[in-house]
N, C-alpha and C. Protein backbone atom coordinates (compact mmCIF):
# COMPACT_ATOMS: atom_id res chain seq x y z
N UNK A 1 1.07 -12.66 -8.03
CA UNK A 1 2.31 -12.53 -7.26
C UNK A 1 3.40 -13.37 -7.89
N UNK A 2 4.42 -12.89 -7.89
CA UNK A 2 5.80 -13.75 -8.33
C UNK A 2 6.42 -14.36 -7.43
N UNK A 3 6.46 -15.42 -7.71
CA UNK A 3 7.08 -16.62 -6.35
C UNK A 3 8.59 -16.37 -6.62
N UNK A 4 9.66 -16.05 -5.99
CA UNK A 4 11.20 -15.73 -6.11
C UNK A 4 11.73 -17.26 -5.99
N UNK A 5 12.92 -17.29 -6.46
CA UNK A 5 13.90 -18.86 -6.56
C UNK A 5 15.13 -18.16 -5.89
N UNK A 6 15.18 -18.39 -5.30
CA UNK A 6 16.80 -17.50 -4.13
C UNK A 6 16.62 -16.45 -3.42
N UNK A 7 17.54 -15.96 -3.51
CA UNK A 7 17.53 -14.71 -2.94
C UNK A 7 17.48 -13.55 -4.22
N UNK A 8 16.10 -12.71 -4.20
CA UNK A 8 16.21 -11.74 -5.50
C UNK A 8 15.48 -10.58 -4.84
N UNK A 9 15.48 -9.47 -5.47
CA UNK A 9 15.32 -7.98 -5.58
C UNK A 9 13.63 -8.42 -4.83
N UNK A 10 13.19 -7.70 -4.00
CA UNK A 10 12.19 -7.17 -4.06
C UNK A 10 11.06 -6.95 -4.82
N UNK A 11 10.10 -7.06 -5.27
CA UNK A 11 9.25 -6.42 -6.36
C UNK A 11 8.07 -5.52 -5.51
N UNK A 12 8.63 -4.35 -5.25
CA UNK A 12 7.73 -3.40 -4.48
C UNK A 12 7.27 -2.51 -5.18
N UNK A 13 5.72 -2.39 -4.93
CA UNK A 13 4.76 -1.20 -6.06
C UNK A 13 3.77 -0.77 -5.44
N UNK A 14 4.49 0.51 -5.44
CA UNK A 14 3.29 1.13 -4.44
C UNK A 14 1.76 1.77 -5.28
N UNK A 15 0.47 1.47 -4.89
CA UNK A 15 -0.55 1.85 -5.65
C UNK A 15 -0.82 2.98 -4.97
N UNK A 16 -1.09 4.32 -5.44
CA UNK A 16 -1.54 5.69 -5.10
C UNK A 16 -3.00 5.81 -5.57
N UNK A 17 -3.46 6.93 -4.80
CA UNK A 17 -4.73 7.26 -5.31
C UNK A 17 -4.75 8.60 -5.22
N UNK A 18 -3.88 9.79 -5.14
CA UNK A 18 -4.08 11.07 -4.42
C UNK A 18 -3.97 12.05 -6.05
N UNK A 19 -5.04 12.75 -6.00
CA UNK A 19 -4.64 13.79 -7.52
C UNK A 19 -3.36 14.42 -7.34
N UNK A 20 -2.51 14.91 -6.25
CA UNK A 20 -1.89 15.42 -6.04
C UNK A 20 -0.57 14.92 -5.62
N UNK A 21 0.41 15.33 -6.97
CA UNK A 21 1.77 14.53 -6.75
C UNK A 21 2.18 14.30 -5.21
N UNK A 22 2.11 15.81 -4.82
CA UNK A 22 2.85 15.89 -3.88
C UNK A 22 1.44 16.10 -2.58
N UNK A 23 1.72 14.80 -1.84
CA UNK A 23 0.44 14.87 -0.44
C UNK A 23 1.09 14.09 0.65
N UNK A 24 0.05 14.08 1.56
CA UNK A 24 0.13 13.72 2.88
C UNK A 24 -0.16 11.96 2.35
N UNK A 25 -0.70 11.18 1.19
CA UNK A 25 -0.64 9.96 0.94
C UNK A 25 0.61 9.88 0.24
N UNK A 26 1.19 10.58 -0.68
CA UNK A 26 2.26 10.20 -1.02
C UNK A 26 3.56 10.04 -0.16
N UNK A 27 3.49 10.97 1.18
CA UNK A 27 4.36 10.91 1.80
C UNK A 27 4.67 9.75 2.60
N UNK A 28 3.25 9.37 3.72
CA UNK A 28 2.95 8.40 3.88
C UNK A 28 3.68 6.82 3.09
N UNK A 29 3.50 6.63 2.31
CA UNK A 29 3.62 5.45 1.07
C UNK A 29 5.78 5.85 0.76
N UNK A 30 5.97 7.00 0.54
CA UNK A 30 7.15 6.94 0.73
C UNK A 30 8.51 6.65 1.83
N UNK A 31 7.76 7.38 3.36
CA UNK A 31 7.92 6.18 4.28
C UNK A 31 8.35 5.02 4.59
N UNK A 32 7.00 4.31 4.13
CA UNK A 32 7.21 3.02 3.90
C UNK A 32 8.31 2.22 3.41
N UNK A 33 7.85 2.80 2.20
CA UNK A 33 9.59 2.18 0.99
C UNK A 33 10.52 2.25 1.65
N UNK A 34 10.88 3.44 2.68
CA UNK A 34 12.37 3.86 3.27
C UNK A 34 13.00 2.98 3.68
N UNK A 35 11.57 2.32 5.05
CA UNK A 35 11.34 1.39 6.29
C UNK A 35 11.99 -0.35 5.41
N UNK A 36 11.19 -0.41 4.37
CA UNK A 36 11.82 -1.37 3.63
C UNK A 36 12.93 -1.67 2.70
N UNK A 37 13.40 -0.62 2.49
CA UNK A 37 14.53 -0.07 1.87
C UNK A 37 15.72 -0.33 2.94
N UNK A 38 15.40 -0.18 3.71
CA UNK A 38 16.61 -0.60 5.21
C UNK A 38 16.49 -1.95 5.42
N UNK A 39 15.48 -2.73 4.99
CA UNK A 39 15.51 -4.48 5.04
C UNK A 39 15.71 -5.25 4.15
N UNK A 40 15.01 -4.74 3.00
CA UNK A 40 15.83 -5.81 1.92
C UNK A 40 16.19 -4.87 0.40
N UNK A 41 16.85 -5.59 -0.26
CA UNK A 41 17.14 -5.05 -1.36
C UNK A 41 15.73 -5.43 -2.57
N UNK A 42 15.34 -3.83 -2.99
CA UNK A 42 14.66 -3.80 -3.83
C UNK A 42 14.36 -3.29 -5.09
N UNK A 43 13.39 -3.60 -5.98
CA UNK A 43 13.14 -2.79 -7.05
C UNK A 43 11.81 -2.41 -6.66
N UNK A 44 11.39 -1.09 -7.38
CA UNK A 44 10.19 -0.15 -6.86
C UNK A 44 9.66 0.25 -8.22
N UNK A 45 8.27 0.33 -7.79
CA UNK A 45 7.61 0.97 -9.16
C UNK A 45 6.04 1.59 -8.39
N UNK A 46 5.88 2.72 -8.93
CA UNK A 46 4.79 3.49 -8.43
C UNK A 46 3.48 4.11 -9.40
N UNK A 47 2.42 3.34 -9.55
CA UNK A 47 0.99 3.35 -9.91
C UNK A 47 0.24 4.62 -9.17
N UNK A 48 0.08 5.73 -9.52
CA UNK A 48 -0.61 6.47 -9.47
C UNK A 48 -1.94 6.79 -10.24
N UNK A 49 -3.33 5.95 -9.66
CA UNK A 49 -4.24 6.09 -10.43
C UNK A 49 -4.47 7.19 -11.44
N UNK A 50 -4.53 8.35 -11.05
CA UNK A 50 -4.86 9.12 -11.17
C UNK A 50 -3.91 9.97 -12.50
N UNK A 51 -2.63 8.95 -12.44
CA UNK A 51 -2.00 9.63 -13.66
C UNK A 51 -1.82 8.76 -15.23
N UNK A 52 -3.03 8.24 -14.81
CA UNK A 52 -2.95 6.84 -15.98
C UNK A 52 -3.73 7.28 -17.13
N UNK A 53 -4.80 8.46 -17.26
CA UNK A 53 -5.56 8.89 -17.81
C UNK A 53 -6.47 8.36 -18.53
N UNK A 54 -7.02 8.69 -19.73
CA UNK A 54 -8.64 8.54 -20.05
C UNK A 54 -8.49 6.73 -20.68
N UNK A 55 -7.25 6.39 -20.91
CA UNK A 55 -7.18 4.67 -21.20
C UNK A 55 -7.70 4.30 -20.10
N UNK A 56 -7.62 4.45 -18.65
CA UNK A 56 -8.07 4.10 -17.66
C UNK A 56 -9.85 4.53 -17.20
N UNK A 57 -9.89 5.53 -17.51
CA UNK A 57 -11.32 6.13 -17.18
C UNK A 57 -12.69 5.43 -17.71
N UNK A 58 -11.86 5.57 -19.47
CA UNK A 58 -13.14 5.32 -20.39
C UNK A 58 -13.22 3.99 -20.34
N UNK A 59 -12.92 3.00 -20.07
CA UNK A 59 -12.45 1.85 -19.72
C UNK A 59 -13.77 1.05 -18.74
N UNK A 60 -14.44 0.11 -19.44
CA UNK A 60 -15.59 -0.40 -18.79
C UNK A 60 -15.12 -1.64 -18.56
N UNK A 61 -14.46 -2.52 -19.33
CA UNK A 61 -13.91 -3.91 -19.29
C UNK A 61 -12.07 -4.06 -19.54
N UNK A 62 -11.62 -4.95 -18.82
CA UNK A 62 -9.86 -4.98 -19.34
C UNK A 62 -9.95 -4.97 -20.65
N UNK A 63 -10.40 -5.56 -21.66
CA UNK A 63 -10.18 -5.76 -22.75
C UNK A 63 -10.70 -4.04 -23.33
N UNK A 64 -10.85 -3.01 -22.79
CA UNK A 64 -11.46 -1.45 -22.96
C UNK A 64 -9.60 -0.63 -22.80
N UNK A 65 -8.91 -1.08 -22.16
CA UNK A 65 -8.28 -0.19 -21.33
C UNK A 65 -7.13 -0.09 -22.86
N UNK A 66 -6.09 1.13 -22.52
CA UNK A 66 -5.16 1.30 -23.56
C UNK A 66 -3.91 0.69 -23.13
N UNK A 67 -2.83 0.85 -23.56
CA UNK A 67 -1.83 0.23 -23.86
C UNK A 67 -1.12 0.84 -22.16
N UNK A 68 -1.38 1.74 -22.14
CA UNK A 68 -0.71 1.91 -20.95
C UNK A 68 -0.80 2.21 -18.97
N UNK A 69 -2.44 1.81 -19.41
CA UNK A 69 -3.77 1.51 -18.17
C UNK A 69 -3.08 0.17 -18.37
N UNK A 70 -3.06 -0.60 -19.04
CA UNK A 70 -2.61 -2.32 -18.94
C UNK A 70 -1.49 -2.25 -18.57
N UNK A 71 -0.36 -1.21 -19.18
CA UNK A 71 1.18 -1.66 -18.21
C UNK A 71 0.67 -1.43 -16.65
N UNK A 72 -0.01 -0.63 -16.09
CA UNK A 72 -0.14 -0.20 -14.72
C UNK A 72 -0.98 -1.38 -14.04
N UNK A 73 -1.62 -1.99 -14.67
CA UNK A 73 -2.65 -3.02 -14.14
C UNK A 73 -1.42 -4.19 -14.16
N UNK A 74 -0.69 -4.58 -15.03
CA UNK A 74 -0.05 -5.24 -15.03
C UNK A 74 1.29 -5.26 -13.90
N UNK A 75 1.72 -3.88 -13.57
CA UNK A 75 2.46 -3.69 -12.89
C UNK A 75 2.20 -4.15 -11.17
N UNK A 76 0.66 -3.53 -10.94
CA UNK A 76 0.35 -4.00 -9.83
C UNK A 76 0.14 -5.38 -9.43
N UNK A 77 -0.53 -6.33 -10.27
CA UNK A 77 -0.70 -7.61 -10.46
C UNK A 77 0.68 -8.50 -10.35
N UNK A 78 1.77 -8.03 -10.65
CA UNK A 78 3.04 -8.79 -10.51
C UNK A 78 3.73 -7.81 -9.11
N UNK A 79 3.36 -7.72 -8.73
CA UNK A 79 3.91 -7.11 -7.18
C UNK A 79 3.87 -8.22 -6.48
N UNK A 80 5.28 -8.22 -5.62
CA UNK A 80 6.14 -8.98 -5.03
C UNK A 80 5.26 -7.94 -3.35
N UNK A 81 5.37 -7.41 -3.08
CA UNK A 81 4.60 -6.50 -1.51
C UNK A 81 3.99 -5.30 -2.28
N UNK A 82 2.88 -5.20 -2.49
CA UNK A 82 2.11 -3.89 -2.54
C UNK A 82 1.44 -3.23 -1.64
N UNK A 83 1.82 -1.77 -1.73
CA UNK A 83 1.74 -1.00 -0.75
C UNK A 83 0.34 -0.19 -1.17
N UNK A 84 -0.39 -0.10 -0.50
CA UNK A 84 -1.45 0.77 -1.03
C UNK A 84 -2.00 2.16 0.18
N UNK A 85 -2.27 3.14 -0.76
CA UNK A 85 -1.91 4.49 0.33
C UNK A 85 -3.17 5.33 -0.90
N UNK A 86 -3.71 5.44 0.14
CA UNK A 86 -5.40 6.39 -0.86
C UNK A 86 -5.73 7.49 0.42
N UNK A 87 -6.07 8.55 0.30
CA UNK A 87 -6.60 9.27 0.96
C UNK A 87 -8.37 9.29 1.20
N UNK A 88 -8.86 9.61 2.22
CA UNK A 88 -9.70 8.88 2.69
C UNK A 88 -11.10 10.13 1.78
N UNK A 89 -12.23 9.87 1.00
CA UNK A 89 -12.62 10.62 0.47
C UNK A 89 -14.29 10.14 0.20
N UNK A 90 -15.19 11.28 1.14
CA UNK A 90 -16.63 10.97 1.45
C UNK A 90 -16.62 9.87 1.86
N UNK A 91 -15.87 9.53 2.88
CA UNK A 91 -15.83 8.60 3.98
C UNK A 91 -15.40 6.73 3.53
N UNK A 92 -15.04 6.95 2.52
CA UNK A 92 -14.05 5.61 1.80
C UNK A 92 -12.99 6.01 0.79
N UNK A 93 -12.46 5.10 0.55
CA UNK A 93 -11.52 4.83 -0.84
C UNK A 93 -12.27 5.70 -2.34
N UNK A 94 -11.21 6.27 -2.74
CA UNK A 94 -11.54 7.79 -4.07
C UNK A 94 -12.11 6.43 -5.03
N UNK A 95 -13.40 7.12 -6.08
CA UNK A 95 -13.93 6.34 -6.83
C UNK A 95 -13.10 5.84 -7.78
N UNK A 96 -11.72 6.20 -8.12
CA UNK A 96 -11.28 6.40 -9.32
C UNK A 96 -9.96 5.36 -9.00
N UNK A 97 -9.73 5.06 -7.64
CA UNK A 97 -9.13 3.59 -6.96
C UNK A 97 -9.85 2.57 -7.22
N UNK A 98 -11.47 2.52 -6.79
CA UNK A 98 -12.13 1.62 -7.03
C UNK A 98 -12.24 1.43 -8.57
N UNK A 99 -12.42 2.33 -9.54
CA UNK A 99 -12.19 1.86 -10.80
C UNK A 99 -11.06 1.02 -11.16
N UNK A 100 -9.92 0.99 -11.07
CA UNK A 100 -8.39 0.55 -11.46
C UNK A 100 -8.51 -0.39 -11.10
N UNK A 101 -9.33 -0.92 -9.32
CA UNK A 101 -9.29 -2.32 -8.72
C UNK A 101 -10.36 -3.00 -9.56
N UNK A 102 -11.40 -2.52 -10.03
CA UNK A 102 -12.48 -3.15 -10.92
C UNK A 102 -12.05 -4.30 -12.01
N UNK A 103 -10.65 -3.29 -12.17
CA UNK A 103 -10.16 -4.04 -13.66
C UNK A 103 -9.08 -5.05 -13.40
N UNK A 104 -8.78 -4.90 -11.84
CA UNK A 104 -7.30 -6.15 -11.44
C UNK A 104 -8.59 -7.65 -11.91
N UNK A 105 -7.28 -8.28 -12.64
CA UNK A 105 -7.94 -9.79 -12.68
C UNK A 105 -8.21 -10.22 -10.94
N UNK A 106 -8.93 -10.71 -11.08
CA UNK A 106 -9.83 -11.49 -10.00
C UNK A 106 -8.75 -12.54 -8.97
N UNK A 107 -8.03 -13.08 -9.49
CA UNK A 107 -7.27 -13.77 -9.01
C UNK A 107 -5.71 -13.43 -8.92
N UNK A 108 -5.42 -12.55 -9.87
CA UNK A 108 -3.78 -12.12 -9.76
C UNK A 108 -2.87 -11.48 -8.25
N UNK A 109 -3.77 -11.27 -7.13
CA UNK A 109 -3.54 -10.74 -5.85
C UNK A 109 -3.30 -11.98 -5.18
N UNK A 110 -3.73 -12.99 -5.33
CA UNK A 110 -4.60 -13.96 -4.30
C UNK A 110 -2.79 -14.41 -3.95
N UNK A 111 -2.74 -14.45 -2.62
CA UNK A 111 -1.68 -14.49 -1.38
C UNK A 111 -0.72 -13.60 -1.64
N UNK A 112 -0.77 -12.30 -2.64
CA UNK A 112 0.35 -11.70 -2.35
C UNK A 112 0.61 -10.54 -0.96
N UNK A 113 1.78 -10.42 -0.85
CA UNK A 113 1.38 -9.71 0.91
C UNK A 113 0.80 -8.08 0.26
N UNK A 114 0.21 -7.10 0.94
CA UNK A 114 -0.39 -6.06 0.74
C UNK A 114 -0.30 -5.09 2.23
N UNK A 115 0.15 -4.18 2.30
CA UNK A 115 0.22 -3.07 3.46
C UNK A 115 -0.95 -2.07 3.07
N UNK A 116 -1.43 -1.89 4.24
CA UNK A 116 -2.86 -0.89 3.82
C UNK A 116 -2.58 0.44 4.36
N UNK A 117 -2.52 1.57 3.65
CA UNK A 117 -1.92 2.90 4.15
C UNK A 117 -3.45 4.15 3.93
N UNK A 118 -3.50 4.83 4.49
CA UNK A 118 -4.84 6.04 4.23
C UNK A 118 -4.66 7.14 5.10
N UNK A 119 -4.76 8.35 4.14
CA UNK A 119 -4.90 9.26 5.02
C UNK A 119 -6.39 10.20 5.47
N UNK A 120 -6.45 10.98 5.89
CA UNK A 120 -7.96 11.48 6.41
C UNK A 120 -7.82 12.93 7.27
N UNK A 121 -8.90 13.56 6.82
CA UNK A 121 -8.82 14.94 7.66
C UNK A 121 -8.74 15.01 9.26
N UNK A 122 -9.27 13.82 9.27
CA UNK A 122 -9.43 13.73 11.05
C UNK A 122 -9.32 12.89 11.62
N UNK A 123 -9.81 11.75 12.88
CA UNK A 123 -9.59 10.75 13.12
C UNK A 123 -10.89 9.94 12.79
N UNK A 124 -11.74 10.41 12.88
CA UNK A 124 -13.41 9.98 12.41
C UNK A 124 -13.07 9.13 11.15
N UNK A 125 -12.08 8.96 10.26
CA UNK A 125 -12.02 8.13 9.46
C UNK A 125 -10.99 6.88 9.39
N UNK A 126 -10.73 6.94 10.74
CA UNK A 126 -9.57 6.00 10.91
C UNK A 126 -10.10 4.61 10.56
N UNK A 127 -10.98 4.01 10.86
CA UNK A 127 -11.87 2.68 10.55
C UNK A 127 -12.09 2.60 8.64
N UNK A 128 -12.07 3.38 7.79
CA UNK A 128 -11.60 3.26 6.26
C UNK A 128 -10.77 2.01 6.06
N UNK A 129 -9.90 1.70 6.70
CA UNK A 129 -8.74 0.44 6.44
C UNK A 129 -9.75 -0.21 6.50
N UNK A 130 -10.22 -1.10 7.64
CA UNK A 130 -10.64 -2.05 8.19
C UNK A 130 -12.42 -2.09 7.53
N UNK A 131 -12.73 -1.41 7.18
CA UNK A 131 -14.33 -1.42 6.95
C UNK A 131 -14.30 -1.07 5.43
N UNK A 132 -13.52 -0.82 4.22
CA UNK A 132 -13.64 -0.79 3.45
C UNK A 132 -12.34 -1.30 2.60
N UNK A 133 -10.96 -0.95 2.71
CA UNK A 133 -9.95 -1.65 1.92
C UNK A 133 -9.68 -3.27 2.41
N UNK A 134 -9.87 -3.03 3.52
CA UNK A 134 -9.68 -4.96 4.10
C UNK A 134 -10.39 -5.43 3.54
N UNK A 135 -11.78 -5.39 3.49
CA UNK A 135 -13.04 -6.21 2.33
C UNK A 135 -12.42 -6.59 1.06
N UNK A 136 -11.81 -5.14 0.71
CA UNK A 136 -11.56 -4.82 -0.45
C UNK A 136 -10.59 -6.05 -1.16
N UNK A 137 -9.63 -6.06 -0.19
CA UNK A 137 -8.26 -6.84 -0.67
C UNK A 137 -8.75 -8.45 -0.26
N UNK A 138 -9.26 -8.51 0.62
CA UNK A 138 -10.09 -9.72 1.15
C UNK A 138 -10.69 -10.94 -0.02
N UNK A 139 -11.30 -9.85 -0.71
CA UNK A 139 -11.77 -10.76 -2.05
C UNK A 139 -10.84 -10.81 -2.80
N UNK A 140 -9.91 -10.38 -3.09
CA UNK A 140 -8.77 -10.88 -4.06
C UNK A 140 -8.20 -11.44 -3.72
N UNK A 141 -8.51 -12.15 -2.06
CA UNK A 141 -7.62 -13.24 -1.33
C UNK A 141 -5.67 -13.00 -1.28
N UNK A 142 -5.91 -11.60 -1.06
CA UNK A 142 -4.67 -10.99 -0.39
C UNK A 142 -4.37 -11.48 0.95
N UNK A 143 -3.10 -11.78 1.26
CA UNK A 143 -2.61 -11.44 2.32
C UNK A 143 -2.48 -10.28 2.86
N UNK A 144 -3.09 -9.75 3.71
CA UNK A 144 -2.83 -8.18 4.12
C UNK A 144 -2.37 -8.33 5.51
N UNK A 145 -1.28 -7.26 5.89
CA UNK A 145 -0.85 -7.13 6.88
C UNK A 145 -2.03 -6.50 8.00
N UNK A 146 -1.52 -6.93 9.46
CA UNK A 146 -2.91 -7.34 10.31
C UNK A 146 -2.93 -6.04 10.92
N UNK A 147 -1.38 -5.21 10.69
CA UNK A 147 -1.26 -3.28 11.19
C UNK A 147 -1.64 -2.68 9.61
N UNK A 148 -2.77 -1.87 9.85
CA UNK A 148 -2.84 -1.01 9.05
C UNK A 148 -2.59 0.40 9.23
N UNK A 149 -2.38 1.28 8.77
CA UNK A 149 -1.37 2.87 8.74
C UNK A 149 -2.74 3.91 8.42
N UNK A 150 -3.32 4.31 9.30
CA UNK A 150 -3.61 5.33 8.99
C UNK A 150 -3.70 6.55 9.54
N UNK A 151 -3.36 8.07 8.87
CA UNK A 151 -2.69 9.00 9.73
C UNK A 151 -4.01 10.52 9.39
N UNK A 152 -3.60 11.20 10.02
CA UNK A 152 -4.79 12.29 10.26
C UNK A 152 -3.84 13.54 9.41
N UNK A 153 -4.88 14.89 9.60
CA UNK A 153 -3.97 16.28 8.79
C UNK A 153 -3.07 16.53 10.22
N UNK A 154 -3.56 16.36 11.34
CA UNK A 154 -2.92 16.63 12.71
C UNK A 154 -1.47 16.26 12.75
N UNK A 155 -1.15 14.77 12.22
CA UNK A 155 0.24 14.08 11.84
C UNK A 155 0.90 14.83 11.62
N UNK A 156 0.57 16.04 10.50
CA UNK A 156 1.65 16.25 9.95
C UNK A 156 1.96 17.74 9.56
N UNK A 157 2.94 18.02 9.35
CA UNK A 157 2.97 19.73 8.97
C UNK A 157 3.51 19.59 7.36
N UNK A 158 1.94 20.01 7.01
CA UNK A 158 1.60 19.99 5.39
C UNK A 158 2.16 18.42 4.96
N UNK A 159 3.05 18.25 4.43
CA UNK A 159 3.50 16.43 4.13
C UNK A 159 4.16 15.99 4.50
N UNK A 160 4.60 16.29 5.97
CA UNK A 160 5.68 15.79 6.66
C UNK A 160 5.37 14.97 7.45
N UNK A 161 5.55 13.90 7.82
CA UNK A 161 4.90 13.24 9.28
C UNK A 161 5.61 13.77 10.11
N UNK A 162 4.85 14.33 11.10
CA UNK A 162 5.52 14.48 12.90
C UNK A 162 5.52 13.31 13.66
N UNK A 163 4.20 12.72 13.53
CA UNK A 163 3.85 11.42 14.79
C UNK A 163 4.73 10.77 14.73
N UNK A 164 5.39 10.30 15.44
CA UNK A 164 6.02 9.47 15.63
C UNK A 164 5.21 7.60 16.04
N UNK A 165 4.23 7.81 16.38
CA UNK A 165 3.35 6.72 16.65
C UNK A 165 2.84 5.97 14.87
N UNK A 166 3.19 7.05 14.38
CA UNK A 166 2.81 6.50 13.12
C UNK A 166 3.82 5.80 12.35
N UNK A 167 4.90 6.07 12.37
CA UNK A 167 6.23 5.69 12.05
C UNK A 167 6.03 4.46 12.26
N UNK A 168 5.95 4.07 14.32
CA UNK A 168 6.01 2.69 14.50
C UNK A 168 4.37 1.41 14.00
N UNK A 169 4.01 2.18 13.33
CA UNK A 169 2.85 1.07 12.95
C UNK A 169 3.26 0.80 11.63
N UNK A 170 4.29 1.47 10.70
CA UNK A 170 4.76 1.62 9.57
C UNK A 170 5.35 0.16 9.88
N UNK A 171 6.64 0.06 10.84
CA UNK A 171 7.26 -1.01 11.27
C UNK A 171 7.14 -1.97 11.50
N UNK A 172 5.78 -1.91 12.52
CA UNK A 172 5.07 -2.96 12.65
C UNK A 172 4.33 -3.79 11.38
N UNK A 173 3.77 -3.08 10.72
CA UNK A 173 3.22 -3.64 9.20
C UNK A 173 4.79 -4.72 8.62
N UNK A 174 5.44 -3.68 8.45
CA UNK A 174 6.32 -4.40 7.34
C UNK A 174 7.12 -5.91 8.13
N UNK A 175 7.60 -5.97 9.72
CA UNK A 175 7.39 -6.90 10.44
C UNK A 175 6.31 -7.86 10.62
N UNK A 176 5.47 -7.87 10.25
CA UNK A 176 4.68 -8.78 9.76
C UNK A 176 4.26 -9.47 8.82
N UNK A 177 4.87 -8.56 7.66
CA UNK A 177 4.75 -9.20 6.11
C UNK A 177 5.96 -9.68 6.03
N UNK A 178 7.06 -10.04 7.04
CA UNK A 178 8.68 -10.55 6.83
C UNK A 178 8.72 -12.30 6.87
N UNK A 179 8.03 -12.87 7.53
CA UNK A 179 7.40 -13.95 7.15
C UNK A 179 6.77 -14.71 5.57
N UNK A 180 6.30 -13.42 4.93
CA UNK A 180 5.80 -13.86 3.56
C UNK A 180 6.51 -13.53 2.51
N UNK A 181 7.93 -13.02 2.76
CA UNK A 181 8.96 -12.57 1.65
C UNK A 181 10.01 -13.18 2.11
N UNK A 182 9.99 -14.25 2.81
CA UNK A 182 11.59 -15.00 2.81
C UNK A 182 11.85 -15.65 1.30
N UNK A 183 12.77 -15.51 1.10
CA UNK A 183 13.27 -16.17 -0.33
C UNK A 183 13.72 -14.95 -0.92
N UNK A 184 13.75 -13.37 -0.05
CA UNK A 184 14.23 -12.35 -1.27
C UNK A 184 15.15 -11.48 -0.05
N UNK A 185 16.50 -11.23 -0.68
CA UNK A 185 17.75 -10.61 -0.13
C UNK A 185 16.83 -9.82 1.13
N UNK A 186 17.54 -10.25 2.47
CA UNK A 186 17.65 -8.95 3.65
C UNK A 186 18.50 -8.58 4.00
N UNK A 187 18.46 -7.30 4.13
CA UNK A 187 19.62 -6.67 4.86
C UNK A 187 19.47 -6.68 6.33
N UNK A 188 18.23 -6.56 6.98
CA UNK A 188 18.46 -6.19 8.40
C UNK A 188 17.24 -7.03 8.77
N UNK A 189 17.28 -7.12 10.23
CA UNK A 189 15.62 -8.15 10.47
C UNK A 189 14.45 -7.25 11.47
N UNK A 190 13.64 -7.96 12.01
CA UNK A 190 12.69 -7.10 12.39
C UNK A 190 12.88 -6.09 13.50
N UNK A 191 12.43 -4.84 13.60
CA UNK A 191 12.68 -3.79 14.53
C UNK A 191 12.32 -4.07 15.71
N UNK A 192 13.03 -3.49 16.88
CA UNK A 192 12.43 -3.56 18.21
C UNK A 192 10.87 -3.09 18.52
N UNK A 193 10.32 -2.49 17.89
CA UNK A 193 8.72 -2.09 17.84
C UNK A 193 8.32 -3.39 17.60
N UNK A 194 8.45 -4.53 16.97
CA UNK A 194 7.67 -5.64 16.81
C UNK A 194 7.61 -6.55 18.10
N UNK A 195 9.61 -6.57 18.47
CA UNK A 195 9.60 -7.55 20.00
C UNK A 195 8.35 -6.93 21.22
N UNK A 196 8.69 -5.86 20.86
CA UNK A 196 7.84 -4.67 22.27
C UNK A 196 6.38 -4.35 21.76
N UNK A 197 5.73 -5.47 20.49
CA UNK A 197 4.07 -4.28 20.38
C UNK A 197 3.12 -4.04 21.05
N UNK A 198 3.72 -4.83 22.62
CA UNK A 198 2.14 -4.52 23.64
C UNK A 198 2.97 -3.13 24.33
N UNK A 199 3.94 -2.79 24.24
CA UNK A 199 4.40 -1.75 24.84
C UNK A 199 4.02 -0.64 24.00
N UNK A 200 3.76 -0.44 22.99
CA UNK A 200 2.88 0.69 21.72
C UNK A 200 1.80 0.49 22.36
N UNK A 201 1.34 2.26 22.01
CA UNK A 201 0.11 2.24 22.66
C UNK A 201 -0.91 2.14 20.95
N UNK A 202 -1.82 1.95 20.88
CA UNK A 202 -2.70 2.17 19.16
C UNK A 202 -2.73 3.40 18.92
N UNK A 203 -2.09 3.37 17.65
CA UNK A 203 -1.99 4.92 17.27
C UNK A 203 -2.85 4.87 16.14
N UNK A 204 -4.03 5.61 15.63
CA UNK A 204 -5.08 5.52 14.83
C UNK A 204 -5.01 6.90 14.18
């Protein structure tokens, strides 16, 4: 994580896992950015496992990976809030996420803030955050936000979100990681969904 000296840009990078440019995780994860995009001023950069190719695949050790599996590893590792948004697949995180995290140095996460995003065919996989990416980020001694986002095919019409319940857990996340990014430009402060979160009902 990069510790900021004033007030500076953001360093937001969202990590993907979806084969498919265009999905119900990418949409998700774009969201987000919006939600934070209305609070502080940022710079953005977006890691899509899946488009890093065979430097990344064939890749058994960091010192394996190519020139441009290392800009992406590198990219995530200097994230200022990383957003992470995987679609939920044979009932956890896609193998090919868990590869990319294999290769984050061990320590380069440790207190940076992290939002946990997933999507899933149904609701039967709503517990994915909490039973497999929380572990996950846990050992890299992340800060992770304590709302995690995860939305069903029901949410949405094809990649659109409808829910509106989902929106406000979006809010809620990033209101909670506002505490661990003072020192970088805001524009606006936390939403009324945070003053009111016993008035939200859990939207899963």
């Amino acid at each position: 994580m990069n510790s900021p000296l004033g007030a500076s840009p953001l360093k937001v990078v969202v990590l993907e896992a979806s084969p498919n440019a265009e999905s119900k995780t990418a949409s998700l994860a774009g969201i987000a950015v919006s939600i934070i995009e209305e609070r502080y001023s940022i710079s953005l950069s977006t890691v899509n496992v899946y488009g890093i190719g065979t430097g990344l695949t064939s890749a058994i050790m960091r010192s394996d990976v190519d020139e441009r599996a290392e800009e992406a590893l590198q990219t995530v590792e200097g994230a200022d809030l990383l957003l992470v948004a995987v679609p939920v697949y044979r009932g956890s995180y896609p193998g090919m996420f868990k590869h990319f995290m294999d290769l984050i140095d061990q320590y380069a996460l440790a207190t940076t803030p992290v939002m946990l995003m997933a999507t899933g065919g149904g609701e039967k996989h709503a517990l994915v955050i909490d039973h497999a990416l929380r572990p996950l980020f846990a050992f890299f001694h992340a800060f992770v936000a304590p709302v995690g986002v995860y939305a069903c095919s029901a949410d949405f019409d094809k990649t659109v979100l409808l829910n509106p319940g989902i929106y406000t857990r979006i809010q809620l996340a990033v209101d909670d990681m506002s505490v661990l990014l003072k020192g970088h430009e805001m524009t606006s402060g936390p939403t009324a969904a945070s003053a009111n979160r016993d008035g939200h009902p859990s939207v899963v």
